[in-house]
Protein backbone atom coordinates (compact mmCIF):
# COMPACT_ATOMS: atom_id res chain seq x y z
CA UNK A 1 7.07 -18.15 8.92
CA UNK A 2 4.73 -20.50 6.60
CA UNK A 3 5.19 -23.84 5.50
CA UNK A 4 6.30 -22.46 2.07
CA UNK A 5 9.43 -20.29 3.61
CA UNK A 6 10.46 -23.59 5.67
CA UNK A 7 10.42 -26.12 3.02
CA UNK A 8 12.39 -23.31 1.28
CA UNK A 9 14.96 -23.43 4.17
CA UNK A 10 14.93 -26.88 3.72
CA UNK A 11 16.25 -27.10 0.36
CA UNK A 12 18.36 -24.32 1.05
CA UNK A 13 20.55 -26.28 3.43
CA UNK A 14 20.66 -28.75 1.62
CA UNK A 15 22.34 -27.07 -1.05
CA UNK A 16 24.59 -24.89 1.21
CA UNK A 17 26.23 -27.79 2.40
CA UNK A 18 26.68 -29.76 -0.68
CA UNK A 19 28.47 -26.49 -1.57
CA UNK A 20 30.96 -27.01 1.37
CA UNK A 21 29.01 -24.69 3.68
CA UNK A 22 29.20 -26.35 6.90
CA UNK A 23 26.68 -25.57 9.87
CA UNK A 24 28.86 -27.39 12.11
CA UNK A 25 32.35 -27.62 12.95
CA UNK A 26 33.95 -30.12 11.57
CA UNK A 27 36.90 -31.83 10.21
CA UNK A 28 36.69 -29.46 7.43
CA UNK A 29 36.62 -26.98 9.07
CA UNK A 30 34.82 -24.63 11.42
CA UNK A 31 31.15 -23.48 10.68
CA UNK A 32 31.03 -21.11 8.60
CA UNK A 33 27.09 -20.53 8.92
CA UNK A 34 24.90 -18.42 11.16
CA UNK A 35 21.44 -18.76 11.41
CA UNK A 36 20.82 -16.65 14.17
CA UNK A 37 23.55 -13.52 13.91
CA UNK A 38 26.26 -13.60 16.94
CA UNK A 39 24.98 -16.93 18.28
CA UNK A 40 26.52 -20.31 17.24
CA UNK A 41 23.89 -22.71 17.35
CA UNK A 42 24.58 -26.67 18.54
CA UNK A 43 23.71 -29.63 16.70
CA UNK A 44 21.03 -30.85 19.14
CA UNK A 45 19.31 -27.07 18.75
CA UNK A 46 19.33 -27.48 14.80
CA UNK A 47 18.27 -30.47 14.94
CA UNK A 48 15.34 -29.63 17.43
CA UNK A 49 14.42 -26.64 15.12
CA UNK A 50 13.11 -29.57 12.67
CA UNK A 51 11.27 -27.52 10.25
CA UNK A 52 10.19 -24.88 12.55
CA UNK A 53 12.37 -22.09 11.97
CA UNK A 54 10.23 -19.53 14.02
CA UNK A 55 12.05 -20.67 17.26
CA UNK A 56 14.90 -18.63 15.83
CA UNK A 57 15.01 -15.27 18.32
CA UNK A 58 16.62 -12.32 17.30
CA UNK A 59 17.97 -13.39 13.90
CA UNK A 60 16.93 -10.55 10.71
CA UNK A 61 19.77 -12.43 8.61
CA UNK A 62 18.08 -15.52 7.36
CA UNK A 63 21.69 -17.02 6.69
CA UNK A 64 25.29 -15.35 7.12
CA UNK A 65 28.06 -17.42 5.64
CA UNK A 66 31.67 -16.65 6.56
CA UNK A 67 34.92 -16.29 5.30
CA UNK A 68 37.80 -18.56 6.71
CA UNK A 69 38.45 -16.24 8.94
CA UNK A 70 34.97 -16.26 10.90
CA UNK A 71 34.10 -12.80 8.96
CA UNK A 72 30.43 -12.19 7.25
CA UNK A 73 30.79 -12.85 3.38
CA UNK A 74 27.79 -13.34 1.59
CA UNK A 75 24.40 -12.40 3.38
CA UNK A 76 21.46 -15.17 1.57
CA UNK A 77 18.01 -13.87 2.27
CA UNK A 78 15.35 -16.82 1.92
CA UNK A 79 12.10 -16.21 0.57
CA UNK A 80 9.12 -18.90 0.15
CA UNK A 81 8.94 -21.15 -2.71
CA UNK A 82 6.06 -19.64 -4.16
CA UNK A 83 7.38 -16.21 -3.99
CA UNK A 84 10.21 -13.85 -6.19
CA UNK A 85 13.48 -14.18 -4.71
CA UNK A 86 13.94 -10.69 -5.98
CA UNK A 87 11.44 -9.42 -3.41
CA UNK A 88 13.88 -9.40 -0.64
CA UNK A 89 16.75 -7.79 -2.40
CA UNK A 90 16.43 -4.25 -0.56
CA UNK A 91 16.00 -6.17 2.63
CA UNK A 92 19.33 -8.05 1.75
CA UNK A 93 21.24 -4.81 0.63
CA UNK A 94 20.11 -3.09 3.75
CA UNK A 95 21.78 -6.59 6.08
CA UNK A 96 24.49 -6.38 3.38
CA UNK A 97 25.42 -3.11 4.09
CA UNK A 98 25.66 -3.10 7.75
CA UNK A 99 27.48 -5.97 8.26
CA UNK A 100 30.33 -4.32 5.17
CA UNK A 101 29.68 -7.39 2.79
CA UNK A 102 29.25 -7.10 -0.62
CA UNK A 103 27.80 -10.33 -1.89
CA UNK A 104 23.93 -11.78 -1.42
CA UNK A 105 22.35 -14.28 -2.41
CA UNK A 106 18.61 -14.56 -2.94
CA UNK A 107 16.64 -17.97 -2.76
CA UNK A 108 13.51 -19.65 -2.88
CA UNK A 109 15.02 -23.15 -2.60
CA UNK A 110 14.06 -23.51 -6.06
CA UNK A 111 15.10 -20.03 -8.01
CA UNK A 112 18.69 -18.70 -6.76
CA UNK A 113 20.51 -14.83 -7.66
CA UNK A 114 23.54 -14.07 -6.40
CA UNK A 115 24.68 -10.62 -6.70
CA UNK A 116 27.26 -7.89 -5.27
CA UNK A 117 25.68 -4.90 -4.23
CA UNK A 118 28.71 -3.14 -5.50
CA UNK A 119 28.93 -3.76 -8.95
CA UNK A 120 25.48 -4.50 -11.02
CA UNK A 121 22.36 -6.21 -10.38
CA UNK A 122 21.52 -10.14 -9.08
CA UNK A 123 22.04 -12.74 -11.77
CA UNK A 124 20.44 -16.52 -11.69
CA UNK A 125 22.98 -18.91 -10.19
CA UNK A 126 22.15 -23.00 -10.78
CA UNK A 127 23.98 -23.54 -7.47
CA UNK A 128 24.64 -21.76 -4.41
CA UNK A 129 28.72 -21.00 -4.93
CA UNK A 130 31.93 -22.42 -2.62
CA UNK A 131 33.72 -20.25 -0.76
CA UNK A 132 36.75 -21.12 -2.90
CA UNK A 133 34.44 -20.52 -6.11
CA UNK A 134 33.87 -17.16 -5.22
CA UNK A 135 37.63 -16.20 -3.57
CA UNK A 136 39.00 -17.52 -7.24
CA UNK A 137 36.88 -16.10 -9.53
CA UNK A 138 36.26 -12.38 -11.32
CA UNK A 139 32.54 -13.58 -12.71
CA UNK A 140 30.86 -12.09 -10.06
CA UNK A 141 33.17 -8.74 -10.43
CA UNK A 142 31.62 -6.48 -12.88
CA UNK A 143 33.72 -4.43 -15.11
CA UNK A 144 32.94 -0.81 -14.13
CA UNK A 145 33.36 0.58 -17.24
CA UNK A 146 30.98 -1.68 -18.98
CA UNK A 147 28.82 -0.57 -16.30
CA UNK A 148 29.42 3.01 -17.34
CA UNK A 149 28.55 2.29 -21.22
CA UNK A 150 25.86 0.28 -20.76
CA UNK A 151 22.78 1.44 -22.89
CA UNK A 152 19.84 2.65 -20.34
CA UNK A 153 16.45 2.34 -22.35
CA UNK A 154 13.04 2.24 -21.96
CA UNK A 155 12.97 -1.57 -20.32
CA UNK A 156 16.05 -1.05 -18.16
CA UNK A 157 14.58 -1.10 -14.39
CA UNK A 158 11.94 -3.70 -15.44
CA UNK A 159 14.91 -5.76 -16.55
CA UNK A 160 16.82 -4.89 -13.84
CA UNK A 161 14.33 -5.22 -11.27
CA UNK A 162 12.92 -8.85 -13.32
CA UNK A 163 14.97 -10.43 -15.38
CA UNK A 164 12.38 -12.32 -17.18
CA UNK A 165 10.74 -9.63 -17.75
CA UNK A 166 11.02 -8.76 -22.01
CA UNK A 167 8.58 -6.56 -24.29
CA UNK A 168 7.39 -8.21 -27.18
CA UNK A 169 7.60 -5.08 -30.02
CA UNK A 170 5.03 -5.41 -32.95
């Protein structure tokens, strides 16, 4: 992993936990982050990571955050801050699906999409959502039968696949 990927790390904490994620137990709660899948890291072995997340072993989820019951919710697959976040959405279906959860997030640290793989395609987010933000709230539930009427033309998988991406007609 570069520099670029662990500042991104960096910054992704750092918002993860001023959205209530906790990497810790605590009196909030219990962690409800995994760095490394089916190993619950210690304080003193965060902290000795420092910005080197390559001492990581056998982790392919870059983050899994739980429910309150301890059970994977939202797979977030970081990327480096000078790349797409999009570019590791396959990769984050692929963790999604084999773990049965249906929402990812993808993050540079700087650019964030959250999406469920079940209903439509990754939309920007400002801020990585709570736990209770997500239990409480239909935004991130698609309609399937707007899904079903929605108008497929010419642009659709570039706009899909980029959502910045626009054609300028003359």
């Amino acid at each position: 992993m570069g520099a670029k990927e662990a500042k991104a790390r960096v910054k992704i904490n750092d918002l993860l936990v001023k959205s209530g994620w906790r990497f810790f137990d605590d009196e909030q709660g219990k962690a409800n982050i995994i760095l490394e899948n089916n190993v619950k890291i210690s304080k003193n072995y965060f902290d000795g990571l420092g910005e080197n997340f390559e001492k990581t072993k056998n982790g392919f989820i870059d983050f899994l955050l739980l429910d309150d019951k301890g059970y994977p919710y939202i797979v977030l697959e970081a990327k480096a801050e000078d790349k797409d976040p999009l570019i590791g959405k396959e990769q984050a279906r692929k963790y999604a699906k084999s773990l049965n959860v249906k929402y990812v997030i993808l993050s540079n640290g700087n650019l964030h999409y959250f999406w469920n793989i079940e209903k439509g395609n990754p939309n920007i987010v400002t801020t990585i959502p709570t736990l209770e933000s997500l239990k409480d709230s239909k935004v991130f539930n698609v309609d399937p039968q707007k899904l079903y009427s929605e108008p497929v033309n010419e642009n659709y998988i570039a706009l899909t696949q980029n959502p910045h991406y626009f054609v300028r007609h003359l």
